[in-house]
Protein backbone atom coordinates (compact mmCIF):
# COMPACT_ATOMS: atom_id res chain seq x y z
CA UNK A 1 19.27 -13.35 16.26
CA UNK A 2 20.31 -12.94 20.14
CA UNK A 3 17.19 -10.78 21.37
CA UNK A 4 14.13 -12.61 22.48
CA UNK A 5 11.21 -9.80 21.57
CA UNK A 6 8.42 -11.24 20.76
CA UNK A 7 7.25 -8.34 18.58
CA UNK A 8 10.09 -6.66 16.33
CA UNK A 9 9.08 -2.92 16.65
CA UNK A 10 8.24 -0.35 14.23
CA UNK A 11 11.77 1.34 13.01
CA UNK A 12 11.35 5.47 12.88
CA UNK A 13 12.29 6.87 9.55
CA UNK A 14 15.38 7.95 11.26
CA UNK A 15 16.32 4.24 12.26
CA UNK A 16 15.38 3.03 9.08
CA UNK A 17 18.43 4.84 7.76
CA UNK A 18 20.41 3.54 9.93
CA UNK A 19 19.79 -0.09 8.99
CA UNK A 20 19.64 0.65 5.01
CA UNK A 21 23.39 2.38 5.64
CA UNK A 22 24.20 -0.51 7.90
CA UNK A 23 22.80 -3.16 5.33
CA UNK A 24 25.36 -1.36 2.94
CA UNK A 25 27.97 -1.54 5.27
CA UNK A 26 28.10 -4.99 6.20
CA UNK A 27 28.20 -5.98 2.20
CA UNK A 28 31.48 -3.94 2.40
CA UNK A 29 33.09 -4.40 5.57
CA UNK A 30 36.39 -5.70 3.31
CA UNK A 31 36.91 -2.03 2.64
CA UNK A 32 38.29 -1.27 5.89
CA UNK A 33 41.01 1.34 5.75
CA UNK A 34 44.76 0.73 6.57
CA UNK A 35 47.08 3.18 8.19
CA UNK A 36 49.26 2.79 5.56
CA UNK A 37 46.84 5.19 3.33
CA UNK A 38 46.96 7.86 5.75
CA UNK A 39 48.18 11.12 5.28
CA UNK A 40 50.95 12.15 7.96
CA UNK A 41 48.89 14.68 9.59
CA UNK A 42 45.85 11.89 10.45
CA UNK A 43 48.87 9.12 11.15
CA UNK A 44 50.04 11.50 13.76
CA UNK A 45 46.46 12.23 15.46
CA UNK A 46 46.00 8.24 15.10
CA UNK A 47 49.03 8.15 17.72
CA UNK A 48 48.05 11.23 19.54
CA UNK A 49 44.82 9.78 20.29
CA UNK A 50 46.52 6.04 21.23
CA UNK A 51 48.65 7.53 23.88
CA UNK A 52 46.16 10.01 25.38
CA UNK A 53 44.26 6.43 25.66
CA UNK A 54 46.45 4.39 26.57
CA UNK A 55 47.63 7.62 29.44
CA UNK A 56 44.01 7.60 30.66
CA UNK A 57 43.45 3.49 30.62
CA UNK A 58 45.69 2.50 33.91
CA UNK A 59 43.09 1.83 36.81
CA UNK A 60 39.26 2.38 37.01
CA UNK A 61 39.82 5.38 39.23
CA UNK A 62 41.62 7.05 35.73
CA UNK A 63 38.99 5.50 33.28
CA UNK A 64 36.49 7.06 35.68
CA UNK A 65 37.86 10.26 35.86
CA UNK A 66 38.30 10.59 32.01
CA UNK A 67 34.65 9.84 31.14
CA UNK A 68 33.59 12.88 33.60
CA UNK A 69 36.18 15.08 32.39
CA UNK A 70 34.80 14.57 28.85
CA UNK A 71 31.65 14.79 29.47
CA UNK A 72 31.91 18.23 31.07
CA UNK A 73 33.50 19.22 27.57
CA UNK A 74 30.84 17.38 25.50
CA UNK A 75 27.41 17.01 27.98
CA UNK A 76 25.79 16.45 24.74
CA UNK A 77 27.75 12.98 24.64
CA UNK A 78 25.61 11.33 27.22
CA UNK A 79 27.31 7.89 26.88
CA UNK A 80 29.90 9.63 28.94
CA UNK A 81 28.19 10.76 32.04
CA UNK A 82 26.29 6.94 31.98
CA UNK A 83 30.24 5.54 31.72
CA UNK A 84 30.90 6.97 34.27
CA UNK A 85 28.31 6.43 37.30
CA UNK A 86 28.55 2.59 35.48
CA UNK A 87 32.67 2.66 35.71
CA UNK A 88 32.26 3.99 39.26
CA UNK A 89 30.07 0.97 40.08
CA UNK A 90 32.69 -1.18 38.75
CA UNK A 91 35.66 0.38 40.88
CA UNK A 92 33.05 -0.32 43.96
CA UNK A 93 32.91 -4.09 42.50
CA UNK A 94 36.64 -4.56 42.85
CA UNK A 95 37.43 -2.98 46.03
CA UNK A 96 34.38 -5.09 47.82
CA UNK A 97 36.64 -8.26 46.92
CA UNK A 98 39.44 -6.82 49.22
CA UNK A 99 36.68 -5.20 51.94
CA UNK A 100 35.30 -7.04 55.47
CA UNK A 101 32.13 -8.72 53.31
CA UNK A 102 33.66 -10.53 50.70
CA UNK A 103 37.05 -11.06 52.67
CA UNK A 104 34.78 -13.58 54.57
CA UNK A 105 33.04 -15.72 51.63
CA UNK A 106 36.13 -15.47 48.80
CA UNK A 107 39.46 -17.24 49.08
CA UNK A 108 42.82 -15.06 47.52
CA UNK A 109 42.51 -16.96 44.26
CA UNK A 110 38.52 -16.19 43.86
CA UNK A 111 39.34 -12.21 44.61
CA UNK A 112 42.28 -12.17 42.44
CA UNK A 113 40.18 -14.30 39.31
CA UNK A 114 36.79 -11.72 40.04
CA UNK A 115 39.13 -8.62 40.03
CA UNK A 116 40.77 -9.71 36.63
CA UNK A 117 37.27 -10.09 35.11
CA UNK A 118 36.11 -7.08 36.01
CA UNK A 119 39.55 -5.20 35.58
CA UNK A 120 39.68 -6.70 32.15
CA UNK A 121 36.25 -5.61 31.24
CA UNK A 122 36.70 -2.22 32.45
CA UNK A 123 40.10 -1.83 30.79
CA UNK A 124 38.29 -2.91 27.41
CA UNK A 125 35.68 -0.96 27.19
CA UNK A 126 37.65 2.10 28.16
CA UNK A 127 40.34 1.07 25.02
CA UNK A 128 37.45 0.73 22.55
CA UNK A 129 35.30 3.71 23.67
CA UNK A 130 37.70 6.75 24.53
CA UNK A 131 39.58 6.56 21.09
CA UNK A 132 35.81 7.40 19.92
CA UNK A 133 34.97 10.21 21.88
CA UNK A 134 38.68 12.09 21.22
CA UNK A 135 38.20 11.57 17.69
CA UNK A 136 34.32 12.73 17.67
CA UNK A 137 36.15 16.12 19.75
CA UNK A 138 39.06 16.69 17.45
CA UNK A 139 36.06 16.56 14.58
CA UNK A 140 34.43 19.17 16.56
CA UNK A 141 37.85 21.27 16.85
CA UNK A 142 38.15 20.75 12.82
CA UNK A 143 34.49 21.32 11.82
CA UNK A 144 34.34 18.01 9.81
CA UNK A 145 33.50 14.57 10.88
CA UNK A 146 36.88 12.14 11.04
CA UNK A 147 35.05 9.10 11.84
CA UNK A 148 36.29 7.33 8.58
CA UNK A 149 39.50 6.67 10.82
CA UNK A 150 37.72 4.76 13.66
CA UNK A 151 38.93 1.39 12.08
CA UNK A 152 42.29 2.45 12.62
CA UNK A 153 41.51 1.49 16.51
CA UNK A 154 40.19 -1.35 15.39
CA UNK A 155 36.28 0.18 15.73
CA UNK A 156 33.22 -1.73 14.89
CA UNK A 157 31.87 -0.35 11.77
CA UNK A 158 28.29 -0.32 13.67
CA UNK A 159 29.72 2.90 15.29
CA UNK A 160 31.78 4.57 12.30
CA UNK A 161 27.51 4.65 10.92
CA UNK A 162 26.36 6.20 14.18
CA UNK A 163 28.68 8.53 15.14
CA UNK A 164 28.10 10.49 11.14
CA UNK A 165 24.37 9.72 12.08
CA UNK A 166 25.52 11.73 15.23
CA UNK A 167 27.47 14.33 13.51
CA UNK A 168 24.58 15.60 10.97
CA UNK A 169 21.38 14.72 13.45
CA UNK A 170 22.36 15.03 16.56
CA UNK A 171 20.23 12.53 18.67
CA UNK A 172 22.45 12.26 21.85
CA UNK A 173 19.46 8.92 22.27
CA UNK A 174 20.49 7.23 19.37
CA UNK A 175 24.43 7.41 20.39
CA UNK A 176 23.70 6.62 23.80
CA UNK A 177 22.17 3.59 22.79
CA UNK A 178 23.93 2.49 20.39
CA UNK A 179 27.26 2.84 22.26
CA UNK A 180 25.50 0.57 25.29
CA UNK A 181 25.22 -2.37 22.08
CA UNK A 182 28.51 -1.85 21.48
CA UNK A 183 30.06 -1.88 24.39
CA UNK A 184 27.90 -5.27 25.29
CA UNK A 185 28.48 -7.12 22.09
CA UNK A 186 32.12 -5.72 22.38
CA UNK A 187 32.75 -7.85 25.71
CA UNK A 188 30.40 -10.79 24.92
CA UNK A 189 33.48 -12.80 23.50
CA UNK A 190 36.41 -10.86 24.82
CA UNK A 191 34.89 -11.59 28.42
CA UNK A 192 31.80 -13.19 29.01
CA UNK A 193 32.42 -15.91 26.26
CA UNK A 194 36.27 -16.03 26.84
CA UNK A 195 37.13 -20.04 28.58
CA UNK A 196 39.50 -18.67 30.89
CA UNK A 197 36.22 -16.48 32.30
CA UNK A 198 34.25 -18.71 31.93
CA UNK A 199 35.72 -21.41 34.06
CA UNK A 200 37.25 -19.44 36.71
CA UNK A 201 34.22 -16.71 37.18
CA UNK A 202 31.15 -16.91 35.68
CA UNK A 203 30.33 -20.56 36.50
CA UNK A 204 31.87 -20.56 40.31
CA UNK A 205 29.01 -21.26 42.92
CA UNK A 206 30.14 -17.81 44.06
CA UNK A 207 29.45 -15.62 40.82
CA UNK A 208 25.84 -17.89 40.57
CA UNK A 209 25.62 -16.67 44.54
CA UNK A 210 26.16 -12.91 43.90
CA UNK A 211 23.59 -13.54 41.42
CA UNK A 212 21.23 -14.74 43.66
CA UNK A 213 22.17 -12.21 46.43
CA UNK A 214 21.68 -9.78 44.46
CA UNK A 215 25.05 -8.03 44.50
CA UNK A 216 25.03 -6.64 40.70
CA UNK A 217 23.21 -3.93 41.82
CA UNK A 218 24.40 -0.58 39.53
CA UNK A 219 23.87 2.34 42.11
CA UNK A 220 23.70 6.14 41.00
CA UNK A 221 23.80 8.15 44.34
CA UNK A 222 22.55 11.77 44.74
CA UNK A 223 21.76 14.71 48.08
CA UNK A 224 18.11 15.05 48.66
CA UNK A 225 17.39 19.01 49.60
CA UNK A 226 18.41 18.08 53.48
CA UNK A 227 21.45 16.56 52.43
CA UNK A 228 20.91 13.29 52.71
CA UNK A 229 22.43 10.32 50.40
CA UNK A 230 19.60 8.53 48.38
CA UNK A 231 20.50 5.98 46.14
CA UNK A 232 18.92 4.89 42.84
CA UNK A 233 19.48 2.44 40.08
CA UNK A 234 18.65 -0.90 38.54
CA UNK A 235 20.23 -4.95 39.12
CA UNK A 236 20.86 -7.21 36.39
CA UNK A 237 20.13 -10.69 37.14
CA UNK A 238 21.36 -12.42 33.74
CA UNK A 239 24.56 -11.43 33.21
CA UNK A 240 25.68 -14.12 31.35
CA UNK A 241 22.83 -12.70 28.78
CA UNK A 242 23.71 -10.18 26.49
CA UNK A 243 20.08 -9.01 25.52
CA UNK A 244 19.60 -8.26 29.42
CA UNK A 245 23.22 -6.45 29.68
CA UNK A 246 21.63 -4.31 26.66
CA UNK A 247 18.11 -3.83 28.25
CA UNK A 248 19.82 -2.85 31.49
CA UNK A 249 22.01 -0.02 29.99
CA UNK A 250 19.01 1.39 28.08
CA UNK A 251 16.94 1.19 31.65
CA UNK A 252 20.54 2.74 33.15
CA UNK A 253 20.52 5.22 30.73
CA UNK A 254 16.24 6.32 31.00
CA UNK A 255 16.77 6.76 34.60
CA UNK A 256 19.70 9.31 34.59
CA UNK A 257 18.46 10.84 31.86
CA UNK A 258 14.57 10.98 31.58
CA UNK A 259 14.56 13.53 34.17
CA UNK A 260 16.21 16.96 34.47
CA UNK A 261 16.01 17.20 38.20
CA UNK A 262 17.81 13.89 38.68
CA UNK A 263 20.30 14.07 36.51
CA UNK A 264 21.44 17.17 37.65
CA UNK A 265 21.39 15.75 41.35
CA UNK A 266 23.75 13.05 40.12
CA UNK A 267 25.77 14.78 38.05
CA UNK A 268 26.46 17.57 41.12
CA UNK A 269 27.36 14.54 43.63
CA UNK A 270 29.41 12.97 41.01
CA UNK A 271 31.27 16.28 40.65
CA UNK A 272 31.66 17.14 44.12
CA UNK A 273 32.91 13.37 45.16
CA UNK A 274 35.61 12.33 43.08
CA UNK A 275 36.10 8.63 42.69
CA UNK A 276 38.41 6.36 44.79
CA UNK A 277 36.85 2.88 44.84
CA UNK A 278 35.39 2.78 48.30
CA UNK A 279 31.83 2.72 49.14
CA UNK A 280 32.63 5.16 51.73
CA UNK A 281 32.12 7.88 49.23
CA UNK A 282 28.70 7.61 48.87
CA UNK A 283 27.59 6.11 52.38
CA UNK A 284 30.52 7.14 55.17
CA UNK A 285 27.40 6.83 57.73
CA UNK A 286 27.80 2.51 56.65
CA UNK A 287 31.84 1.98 55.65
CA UNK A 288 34.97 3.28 55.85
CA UNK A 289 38.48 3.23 54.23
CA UNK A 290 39.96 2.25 57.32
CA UNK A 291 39.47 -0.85 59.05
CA UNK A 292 37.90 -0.74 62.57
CA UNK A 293 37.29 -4.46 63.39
CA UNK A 294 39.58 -5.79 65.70
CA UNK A 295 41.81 -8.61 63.97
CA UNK A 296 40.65 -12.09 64.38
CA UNK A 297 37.75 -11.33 66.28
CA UNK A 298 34.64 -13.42 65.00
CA UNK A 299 32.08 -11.63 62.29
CA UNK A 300 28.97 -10.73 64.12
CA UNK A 301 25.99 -8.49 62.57
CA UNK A 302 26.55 -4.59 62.20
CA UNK A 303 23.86 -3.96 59.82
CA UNK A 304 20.53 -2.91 60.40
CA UNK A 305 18.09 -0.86 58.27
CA UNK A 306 20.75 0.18 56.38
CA UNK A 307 22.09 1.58 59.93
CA UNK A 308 25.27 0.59 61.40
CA UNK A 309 24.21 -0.83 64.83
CA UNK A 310 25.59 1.28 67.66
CA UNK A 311 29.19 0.08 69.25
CA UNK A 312 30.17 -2.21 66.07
CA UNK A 313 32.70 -0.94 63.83
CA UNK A 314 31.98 0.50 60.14
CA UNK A 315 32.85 -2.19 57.33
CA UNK A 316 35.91 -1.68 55.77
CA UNK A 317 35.64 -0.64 51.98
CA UNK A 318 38.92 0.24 50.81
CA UNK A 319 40.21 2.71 48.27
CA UNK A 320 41.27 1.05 44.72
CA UNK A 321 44.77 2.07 45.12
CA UNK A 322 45.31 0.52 48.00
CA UNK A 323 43.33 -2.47 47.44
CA UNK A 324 44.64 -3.63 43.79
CA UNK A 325 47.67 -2.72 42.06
CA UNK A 326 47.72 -1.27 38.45
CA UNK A 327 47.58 -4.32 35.43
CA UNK A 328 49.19 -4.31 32.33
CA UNK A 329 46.92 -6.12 30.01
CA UNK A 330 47.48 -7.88 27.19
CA UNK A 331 46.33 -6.35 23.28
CA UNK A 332 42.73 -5.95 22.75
CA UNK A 333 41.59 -9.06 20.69
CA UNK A 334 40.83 -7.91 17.20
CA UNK A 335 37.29 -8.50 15.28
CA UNK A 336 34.00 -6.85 14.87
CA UNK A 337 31.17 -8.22 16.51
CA UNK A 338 28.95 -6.56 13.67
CA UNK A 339 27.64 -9.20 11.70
CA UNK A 340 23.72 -8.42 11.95
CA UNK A 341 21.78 -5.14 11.03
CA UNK A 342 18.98 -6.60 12.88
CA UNK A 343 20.88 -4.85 16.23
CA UNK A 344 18.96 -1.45 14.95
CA UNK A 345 15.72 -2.93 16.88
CA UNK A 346 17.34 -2.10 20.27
CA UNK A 347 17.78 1.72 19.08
CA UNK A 348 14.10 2.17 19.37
CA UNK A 349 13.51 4.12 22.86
CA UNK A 350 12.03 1.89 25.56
CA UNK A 351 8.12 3.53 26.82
CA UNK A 352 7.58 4.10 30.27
CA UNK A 353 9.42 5.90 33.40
CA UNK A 354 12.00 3.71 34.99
CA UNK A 355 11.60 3.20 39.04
CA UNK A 356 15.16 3.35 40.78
CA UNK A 357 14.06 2.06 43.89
CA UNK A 358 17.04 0.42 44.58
CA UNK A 359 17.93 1.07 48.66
CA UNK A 360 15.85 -1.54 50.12
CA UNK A 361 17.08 -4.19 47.76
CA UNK A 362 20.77 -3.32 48.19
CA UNK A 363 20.12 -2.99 52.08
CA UNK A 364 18.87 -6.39 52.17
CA UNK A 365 21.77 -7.80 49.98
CA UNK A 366 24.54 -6.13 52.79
CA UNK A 367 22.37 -8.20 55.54
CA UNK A 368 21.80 -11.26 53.18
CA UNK A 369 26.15 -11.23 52.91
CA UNK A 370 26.22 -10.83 56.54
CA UNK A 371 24.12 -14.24 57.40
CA UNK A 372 26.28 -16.02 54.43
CA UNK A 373 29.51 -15.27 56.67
CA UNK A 374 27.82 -15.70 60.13
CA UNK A 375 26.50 -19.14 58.33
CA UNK A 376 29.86 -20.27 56.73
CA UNK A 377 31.85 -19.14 60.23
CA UNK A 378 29.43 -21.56 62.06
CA UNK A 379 30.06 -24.34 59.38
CA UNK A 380 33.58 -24.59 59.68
CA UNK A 381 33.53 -24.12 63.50
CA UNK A 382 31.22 -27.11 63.91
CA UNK A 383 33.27 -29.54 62.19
């Protein structure tokens, strides 16, 4: 077992179905279907629903777009809208490796092995979700659940139970939740556990100094009633752990969604600022897409109070399509992480309001990055 609870928690009838249908599952997981089997009609929505995939899958700015897009159709599916701010956080990730901060502290071959982490990641997720959430809509078009053909895209059979839990309860919790432990357990040896990662990522003094920085902050921006941009959201510290990657996307989740008001403040900004990849879109006040610094001229401190100092340029933050070109990844490797029906425990809903507080924290990471170049400019200059 991966969690480290101390207490297992008391399963809800509703949960406790879950794990006796999962219990069966796993005895049969053999029994997986092949596309062979498959009436003509469901071979051709099997291909329909590749393609529209594989369409959708070619940057983060498309992934990003897609999840929004469904979840307008589907708001009950709230997996989507979390995707989404999450994916968006993501596309910030990757263009900070080509803006004025990291430009500083990375060499080309660090940006180039972060960006293929977090592209690859990204791209996965996307690959292994979206097929879900187009079959779960053509089941709504059809009035009848289709889920029996999610191992044709190579689906963990932990989410061919939950989505007909989904389809005759309806507890958009449950999914939600379940979908974060999927997703997680999904990338834990595809990514996190994969050598190449490993070796040229997640053990570099620079991933272990993000870490300590601060940087995986996950930020979900909203207008207050004066218009001003206020940020919330959460930081993982452990993200080599897999119980805290599942933890954080239930906290993710509680905070967009355990309070009316909020969500719809997020879900409004999200809507009226389509995605590009720069920061610029949520703070223009702190970065821009354009860079203002004058070339070669020596780093000094712009930052302030989250305040760009006055007569210092912006930082840059570039859009995604300028700043990385589209990959073409390699197949999805095959397997399901299923193995244990003990993963139920993490459906249970976590007590207690979530703070987002998140501003002061990320404002002092910006300044923390800024002494880190000022400190590593002075280091090479002295020697």
């Amino acid at each position: 077992m991966f969690w480290t609870k101390k207490k297992t928690p008391s399963l809800s009838p509703m949960l406790l179905e879950i794990k006796n249908e999962l219990k069966k599952k796993r005895k049969g997981m053999s029994n997986i279907g092949k596309e062979a089997n498959l009436a003509m009609e469901e071979k051709r929505l099997v291909q329909q629903i590749t393609a529209q995939t594989k369409e959708k899958n070619e940057n983060n700015v498309t992934r990003t777009a897609a999840y929004l897009d469904f979840y307008k159709r589907h708001p009950e599916i709230h997996w989507a809208f979390l995707g989404h701010m999450v994916s968006r956080n993501g596309g910030w990730n990757m263009t900070d490796l080509k803006g004025e901060l990291l430009l500083y502290l990375l060499t080309e071959k660090e940006q180039q092995s972060f960006f293929t982490f977090l592209e690859r990641g990204n791209w996965l997720i996307f690959q292994d979700i979206y097929p879900q959430f187009l079959l779960y809509e053509e089941s709504k078009k059809r009035r009848k659940p289709l889920f029996y053909l999610l191992p044709m895209f190579h689906v963990s059979t932990f989410m061919e139970t939950i989505w007909n839990h989904f389809w005759y309860y309806g507890d958009p919790s449950i999914l939600t939740i379940a979908l974060v432990i999927n997703e997680q357990n999904y990338l834990e040896k595809r990514v996190i556990q994969n050598p190449v990662f490993q070796k040229s990522v997640l053990h570099t003094i620079e991933f272990k100094l993000q870490d300590f920085l601060s940087f995986n902050h996950i930020l979900f921006p909203y207008e207050d009633q004066q218009g001003k941009t206020v940020l919330i959201g959460q930081t993982l510290h452990q993200f080599h752990s897999l119980h805290e990657r599942i933890l954080l996307g239930k906290r993710l989740y509680s905070l967009l969604f355990q309070n009316n008001d909020t969500l719809e403040k997020v879900v409004r900004w999200a809507f009226l600022h389509p995605h590009t990849g720069t920061r610029k879109d949520y703070w223009p006040h702190l970065f821009n897409d354009v860079c203002e610094s004058a070339p070669r001229q020596p780093y000094r401190r712009r930052i302030k109070d989250c305040q760009i100092q006055p007569g210092v340029p912006r930082i840059y933050s570039p859009q995604l399509l300028y700043a990385w070109k589209n990959v073409v990844h390699e197949e999805a490797e095959r397997g399901d992480w299923f193995e244990d029906w003990n993963v139920v425990e993490y459906l249970a809903e976590s007590n207690g309001q979530i703070n987002g507080e998140i501003t002061n924290a990320y404002c002092e990471t910006l300044e923390k990055m800024e002494l880190a170049i000022i400190a590593k400019n002075a280091f090479f200059h002295s020697r």
